[in-house]
Every structure is written in structure tokens, then in C-alpha cells.
N, C-alpha and C. Protein backbone atom coordinates (compact mmCIF):
# COMPACT_ATOMS: atom_id res chain seq x y z
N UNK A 1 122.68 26.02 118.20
CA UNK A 1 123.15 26.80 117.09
C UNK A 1 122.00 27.66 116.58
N UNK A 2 122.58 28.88 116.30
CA UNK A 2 121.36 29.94 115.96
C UNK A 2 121.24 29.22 114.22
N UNK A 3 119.64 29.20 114.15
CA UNK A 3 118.82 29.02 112.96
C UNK A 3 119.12 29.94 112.12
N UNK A 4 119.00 30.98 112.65
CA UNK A 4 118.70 32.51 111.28
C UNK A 4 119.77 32.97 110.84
N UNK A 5 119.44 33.19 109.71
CA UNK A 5 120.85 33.62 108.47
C UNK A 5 121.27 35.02 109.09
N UNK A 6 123.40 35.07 108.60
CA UNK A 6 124.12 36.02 109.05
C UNK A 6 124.17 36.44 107.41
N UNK A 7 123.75 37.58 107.46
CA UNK A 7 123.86 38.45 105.71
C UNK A 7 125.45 39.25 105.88
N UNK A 8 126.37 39.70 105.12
CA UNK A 8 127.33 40.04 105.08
C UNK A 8 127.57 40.86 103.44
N UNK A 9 127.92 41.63 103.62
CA UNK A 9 127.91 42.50 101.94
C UNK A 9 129.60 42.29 101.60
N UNK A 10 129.55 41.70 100.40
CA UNK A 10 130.66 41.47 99.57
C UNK A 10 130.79 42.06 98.36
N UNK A 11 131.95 42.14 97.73
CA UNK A 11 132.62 42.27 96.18
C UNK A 11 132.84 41.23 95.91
N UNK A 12 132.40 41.36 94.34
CA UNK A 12 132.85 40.44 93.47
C UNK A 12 134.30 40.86 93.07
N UNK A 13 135.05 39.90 92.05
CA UNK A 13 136.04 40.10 91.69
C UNK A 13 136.16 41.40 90.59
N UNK A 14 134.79 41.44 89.77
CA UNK A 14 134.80 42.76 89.07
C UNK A 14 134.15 43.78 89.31
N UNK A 15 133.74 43.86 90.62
CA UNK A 15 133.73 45.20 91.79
C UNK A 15 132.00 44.95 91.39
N UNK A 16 131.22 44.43 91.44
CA UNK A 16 129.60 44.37 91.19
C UNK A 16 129.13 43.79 92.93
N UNK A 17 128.51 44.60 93.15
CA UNK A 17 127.93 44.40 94.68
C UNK A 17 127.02 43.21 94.58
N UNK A 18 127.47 42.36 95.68
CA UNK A 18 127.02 41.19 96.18
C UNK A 18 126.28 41.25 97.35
N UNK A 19 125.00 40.36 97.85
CA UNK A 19 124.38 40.19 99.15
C UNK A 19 124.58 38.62 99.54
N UNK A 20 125.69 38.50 100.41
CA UNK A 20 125.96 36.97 100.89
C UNK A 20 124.79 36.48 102.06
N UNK A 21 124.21 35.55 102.09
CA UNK A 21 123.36 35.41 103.31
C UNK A 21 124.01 33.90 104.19
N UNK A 22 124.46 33.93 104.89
CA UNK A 22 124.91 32.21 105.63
C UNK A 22 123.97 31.54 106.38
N UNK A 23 123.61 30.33 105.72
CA UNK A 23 122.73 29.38 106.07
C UNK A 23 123.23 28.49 106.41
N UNK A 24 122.28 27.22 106.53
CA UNK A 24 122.76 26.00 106.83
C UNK A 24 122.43 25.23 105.02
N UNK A 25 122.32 26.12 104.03
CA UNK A 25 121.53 25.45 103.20
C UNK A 25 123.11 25.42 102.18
N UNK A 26 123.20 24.45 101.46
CA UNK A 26 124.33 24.41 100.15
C UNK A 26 123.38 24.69 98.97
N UNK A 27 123.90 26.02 98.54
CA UNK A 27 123.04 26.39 96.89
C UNK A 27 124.08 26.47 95.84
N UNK A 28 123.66 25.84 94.77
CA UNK A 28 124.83 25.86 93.70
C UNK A 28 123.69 26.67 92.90
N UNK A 29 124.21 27.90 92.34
CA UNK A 29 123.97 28.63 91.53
C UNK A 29 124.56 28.81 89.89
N UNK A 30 124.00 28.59 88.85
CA UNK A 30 124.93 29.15 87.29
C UNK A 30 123.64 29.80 86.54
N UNK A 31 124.19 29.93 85.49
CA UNK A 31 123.11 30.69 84.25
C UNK A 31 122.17 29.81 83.94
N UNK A 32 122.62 28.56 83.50
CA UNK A 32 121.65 27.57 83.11
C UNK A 32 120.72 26.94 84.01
N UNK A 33 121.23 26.68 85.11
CA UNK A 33 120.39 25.90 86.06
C UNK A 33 120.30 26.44 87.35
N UNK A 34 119.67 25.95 88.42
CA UNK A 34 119.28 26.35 89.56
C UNK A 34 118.86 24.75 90.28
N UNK A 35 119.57 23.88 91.34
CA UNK A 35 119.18 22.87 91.53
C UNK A 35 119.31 22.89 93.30
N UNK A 36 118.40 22.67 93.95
CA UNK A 36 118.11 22.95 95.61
C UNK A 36 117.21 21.88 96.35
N UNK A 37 118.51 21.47 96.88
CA UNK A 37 117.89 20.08 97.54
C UNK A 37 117.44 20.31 98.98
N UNK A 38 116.66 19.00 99.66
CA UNK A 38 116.71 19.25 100.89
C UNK A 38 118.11 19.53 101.87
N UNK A 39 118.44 20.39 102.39
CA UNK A 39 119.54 20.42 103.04
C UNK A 39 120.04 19.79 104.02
N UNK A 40 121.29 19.76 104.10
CA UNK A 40 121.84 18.33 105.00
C UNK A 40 121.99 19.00 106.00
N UNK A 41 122.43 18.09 107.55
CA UNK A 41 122.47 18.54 108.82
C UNK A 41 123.30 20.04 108.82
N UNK A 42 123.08 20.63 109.72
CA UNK A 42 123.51 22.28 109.62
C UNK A 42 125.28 21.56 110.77
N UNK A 43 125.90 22.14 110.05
CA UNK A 43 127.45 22.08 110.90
C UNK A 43 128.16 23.10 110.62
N UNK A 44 129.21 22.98 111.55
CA UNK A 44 130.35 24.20 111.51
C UNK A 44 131.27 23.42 112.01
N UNK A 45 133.01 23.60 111.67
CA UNK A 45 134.05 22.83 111.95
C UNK A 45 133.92 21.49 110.86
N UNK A 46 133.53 21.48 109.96
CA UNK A 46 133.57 20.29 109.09
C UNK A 46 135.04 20.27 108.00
N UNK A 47 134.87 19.42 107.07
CA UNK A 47 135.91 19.60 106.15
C UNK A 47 135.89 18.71 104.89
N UNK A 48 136.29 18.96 103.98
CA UNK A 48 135.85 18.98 102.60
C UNK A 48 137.42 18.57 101.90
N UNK A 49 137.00 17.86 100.38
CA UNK A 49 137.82 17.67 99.47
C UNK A 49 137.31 17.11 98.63
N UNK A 50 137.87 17.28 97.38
CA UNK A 50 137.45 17.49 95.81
C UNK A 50 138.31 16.34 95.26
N UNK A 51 137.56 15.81 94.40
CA UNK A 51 138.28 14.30 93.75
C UNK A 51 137.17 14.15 92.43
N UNK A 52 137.59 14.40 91.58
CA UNK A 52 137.52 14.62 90.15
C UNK A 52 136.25 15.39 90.08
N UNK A 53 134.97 15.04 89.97
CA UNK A 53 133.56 15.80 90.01
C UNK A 53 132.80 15.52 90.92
N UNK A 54 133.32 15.39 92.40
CA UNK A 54 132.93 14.70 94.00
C UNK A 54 133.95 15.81 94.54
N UNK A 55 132.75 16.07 95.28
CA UNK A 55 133.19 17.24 96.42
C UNK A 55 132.59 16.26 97.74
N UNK A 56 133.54 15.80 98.65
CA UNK A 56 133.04 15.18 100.02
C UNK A 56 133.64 16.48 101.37
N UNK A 57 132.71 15.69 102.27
CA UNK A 57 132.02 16.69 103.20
C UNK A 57 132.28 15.82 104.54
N UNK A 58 133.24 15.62 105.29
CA UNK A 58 132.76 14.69 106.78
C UNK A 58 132.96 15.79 108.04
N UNK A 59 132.74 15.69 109.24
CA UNK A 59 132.72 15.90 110.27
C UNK A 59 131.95 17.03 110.85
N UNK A 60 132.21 17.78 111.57
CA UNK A 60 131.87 19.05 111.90
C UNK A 60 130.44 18.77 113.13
N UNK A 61 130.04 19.97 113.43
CA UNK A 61 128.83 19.65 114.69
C UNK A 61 128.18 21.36 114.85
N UNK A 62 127.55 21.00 115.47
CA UNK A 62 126.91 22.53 116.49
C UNK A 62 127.46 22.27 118.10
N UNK A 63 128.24 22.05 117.82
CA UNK A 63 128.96 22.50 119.62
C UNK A 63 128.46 21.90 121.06
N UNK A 64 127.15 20.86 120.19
CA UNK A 64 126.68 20.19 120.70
C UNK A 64 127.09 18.31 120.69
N UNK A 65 126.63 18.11 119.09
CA UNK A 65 126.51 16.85 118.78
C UNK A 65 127.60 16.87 117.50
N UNK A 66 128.19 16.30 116.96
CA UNK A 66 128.60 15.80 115.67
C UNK A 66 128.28 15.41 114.79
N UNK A 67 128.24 16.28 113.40
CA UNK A 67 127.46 15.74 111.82
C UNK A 67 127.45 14.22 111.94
N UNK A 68 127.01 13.16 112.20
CA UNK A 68 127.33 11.79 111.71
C UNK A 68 127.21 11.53 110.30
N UNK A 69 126.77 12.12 109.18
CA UNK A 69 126.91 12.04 108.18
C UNK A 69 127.86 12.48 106.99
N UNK A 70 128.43 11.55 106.62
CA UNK A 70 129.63 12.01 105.63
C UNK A 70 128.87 12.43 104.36
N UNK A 71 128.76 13.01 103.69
CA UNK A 71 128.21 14.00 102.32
C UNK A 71 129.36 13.89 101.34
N UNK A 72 128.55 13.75 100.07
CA UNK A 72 129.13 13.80 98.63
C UNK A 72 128.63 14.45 97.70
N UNK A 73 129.01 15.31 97.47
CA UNK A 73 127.89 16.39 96.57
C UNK A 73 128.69 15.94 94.81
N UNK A 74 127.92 15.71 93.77
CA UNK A 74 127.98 15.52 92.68
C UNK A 74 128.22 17.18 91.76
N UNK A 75 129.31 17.99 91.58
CA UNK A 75 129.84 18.82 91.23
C UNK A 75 128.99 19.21 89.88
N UNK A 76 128.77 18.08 88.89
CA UNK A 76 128.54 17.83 87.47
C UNK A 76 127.00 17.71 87.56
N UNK A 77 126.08 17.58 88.76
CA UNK A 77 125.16 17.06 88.58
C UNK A 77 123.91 18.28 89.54
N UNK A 78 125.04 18.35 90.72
CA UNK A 78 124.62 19.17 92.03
C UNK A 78 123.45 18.42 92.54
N UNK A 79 123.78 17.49 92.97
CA UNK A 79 123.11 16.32 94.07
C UNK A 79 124.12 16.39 94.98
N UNK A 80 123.69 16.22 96.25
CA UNK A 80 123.75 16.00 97.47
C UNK A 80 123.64 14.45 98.01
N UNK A 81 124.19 13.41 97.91
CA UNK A 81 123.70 12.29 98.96
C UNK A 81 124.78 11.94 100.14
N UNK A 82 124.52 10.90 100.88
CA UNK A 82 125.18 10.68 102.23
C UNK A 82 125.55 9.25 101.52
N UNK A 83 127.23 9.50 101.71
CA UNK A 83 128.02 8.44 101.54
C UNK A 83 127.83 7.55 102.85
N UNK A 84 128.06 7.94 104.14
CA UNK A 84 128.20 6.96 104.86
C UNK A 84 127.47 7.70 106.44
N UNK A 85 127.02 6.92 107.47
CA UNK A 85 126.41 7.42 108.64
C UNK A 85 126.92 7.25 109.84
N UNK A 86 127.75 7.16 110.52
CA UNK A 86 128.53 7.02 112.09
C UNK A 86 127.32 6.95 112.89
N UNK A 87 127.40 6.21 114.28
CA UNK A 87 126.78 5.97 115.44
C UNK A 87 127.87 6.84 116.30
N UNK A 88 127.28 7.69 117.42
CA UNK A 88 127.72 7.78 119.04
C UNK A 88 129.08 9.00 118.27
N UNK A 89 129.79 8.81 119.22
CA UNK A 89 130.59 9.60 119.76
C UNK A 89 131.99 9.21 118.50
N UNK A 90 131.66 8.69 117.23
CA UNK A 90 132.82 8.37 116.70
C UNK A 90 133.49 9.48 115.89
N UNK A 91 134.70 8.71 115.76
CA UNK A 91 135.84 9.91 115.03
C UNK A 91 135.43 10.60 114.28
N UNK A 92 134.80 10.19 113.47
CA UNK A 92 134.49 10.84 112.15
C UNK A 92 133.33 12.00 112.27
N UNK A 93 132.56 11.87 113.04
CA UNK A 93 131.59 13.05 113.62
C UNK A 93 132.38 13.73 114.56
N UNK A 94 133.52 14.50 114.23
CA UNK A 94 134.36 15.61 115.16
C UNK A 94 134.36 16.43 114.68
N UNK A 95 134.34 17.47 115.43
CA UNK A 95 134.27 19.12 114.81
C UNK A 95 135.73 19.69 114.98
N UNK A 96 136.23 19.87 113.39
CA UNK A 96 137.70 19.94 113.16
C UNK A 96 138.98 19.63 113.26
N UNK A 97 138.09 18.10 112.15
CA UNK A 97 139.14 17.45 111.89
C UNK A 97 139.49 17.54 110.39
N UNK A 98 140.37 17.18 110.12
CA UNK A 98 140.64 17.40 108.81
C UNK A 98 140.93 16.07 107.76
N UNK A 99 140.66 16.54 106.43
CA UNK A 99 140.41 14.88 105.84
C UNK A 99 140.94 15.56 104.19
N UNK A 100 141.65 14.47 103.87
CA UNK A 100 142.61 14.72 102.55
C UNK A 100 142.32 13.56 101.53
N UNK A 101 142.71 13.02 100.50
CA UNK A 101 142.40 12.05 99.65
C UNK A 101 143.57 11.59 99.37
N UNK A 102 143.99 10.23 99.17
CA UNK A 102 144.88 9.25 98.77
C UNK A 102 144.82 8.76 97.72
N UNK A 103 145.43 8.48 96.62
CA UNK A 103 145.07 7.51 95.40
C UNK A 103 146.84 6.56 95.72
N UNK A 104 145.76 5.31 96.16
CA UNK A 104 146.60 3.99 95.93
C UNK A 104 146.42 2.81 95.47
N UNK A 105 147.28 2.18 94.75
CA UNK A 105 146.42 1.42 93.92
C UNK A 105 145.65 1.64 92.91
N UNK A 106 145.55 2.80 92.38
CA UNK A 106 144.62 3.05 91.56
C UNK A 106 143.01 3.39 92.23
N UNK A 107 143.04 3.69 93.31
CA UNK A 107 142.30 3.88 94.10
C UNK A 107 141.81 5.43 94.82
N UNK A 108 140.71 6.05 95.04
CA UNK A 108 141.13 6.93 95.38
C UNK A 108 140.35 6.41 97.10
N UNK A 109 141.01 7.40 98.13
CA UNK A 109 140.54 7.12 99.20
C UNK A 109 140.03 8.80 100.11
N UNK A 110 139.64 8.40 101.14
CA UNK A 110 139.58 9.69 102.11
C UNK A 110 140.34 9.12 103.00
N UNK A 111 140.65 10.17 103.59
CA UNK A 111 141.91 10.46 104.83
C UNK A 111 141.08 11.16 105.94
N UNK A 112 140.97 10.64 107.14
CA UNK A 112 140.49 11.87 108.17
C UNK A 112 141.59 11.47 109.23
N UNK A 113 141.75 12.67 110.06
CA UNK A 113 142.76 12.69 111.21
C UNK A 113 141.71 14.22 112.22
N UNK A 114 142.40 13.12 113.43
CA UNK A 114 141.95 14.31 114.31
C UNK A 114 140.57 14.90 114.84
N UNK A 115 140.25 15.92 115.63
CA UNK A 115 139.02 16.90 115.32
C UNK A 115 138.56 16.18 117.39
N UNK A 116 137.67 17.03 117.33
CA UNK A 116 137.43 17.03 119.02
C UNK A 116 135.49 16.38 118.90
N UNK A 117 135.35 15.66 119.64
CA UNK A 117 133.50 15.20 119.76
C UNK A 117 133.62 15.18 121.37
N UNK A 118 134.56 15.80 122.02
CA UNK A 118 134.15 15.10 123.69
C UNK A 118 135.51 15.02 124.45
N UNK A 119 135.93 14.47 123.11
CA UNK A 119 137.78 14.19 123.35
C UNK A 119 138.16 14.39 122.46
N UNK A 120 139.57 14.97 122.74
CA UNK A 120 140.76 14.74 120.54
C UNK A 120 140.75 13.40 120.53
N UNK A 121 140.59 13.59 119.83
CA UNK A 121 141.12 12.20 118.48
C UNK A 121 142.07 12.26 118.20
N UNK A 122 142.90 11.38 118.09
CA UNK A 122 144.77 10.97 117.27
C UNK A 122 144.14 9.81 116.21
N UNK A 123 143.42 9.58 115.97
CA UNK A 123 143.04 8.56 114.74
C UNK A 123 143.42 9.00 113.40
N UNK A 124 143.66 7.92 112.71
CA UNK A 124 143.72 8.36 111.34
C UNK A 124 142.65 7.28 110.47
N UNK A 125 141.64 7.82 110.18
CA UNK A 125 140.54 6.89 109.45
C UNK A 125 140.60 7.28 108.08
């Protein structure tokens, strides 16, 4: 996977010119703060979902290997840590699969299905 940033020129919603740059880096930007962590493994094909002030992050790869790290970024806080780490060739390190949230029980959960590391996957983890 190429290292070096793809720049792309955007609009904002109230027409003020923007310079987008695509990294491997997650920057949360506001007025008040500015908070920039070490950045987590660089992927593409991953997938994401939001559950109250938790934004999670599993799968995805460089076309090579598979993120093994599932990510939880703290919305309220803008921390970054790794919920959980996979070994080898497992489901959950697949590049595009997709993953949804459950609340049962009073519980909330993640959902992943699917996504390719070598082979598809039909799992539902």
C-alpha cells in the first residue's frame, strides 16, 4: 500500500474552499481542541459503527494482510485504543466485511458478517 498522502480539493457545505489530504492517520479536529495520537494500522475495506460516544472500527487490510485490530475511538474524549487483537487468517481481520450493533438484554453488542482475508467468510461474529 502506497505510504504518501492523496490531496483532493473539496467544498464545504457553505462554499469555503477546503484542502482534504488522505492518510493513514485519524485527526479529529474542533475550535477548542486538537488531540493526535499515534496512528493505528493503515487499512482500507474496514467498517465502522457508532454506539452512544464509541465509534468502533474492525476489519479491513492493505491487500495484503488484515487489520487484526479492532479500534474504539472515544468520540467525547478523541482517544483511540484497541478493543480486541485477532491471530492468522481470522474473520474478523477481512477486508469488507461489514459489522452493525445489537442491543440485547440491555446489552449493546457488535455484529460482523462476511468480508474476504484469503477466502469469504459466511460467519457471523
Amino acid at each position: 500500500m502506497d505510504s504518501k498522502p492523496t490531496s483532493i480539493s473539496a467544498a464545504s457545505a457553505n462554499s469555503i474552499p477546503t484542502h482534504i489530504r488522505l492518510t493513514n492517520l485519524i485527526a479529529c479536529i474542533d475550535i477548542f481542541c486538537f488531540n493526535r495520537q499515534t496512528p493505528p494500522t493503515p487499512r482500507a475495506g474496514h467498517a465502522g459503527v457508532s454506539i452512544d460516544e464509541k465509534w468502533f472500527l474492525a476489519g479491513g487490510g492493505d491487500n495484503k494482510n488484515g487489520a487484526s485490530e479492532t479500534l474504539v475511538m472515544d468520540m467525547h474524549k478523541l482517544v483511540i485504543s484497541v478493543l480486541t487483537n485477532v491471530k492468522g487468517r481470522h474473520p474478523l481481520a477481512s477486508e469488507g466485511l461489514s459489522v452493525s450493533s445489537a442491543f440485547i438484554d440491555d446489552d449493546h453488542f457488535l455484529v460482523a458478517f462476511g468480508g474476504y482475508n484469503g477466502k469469504y467468510n459466511n460467519e457471523v461474529l
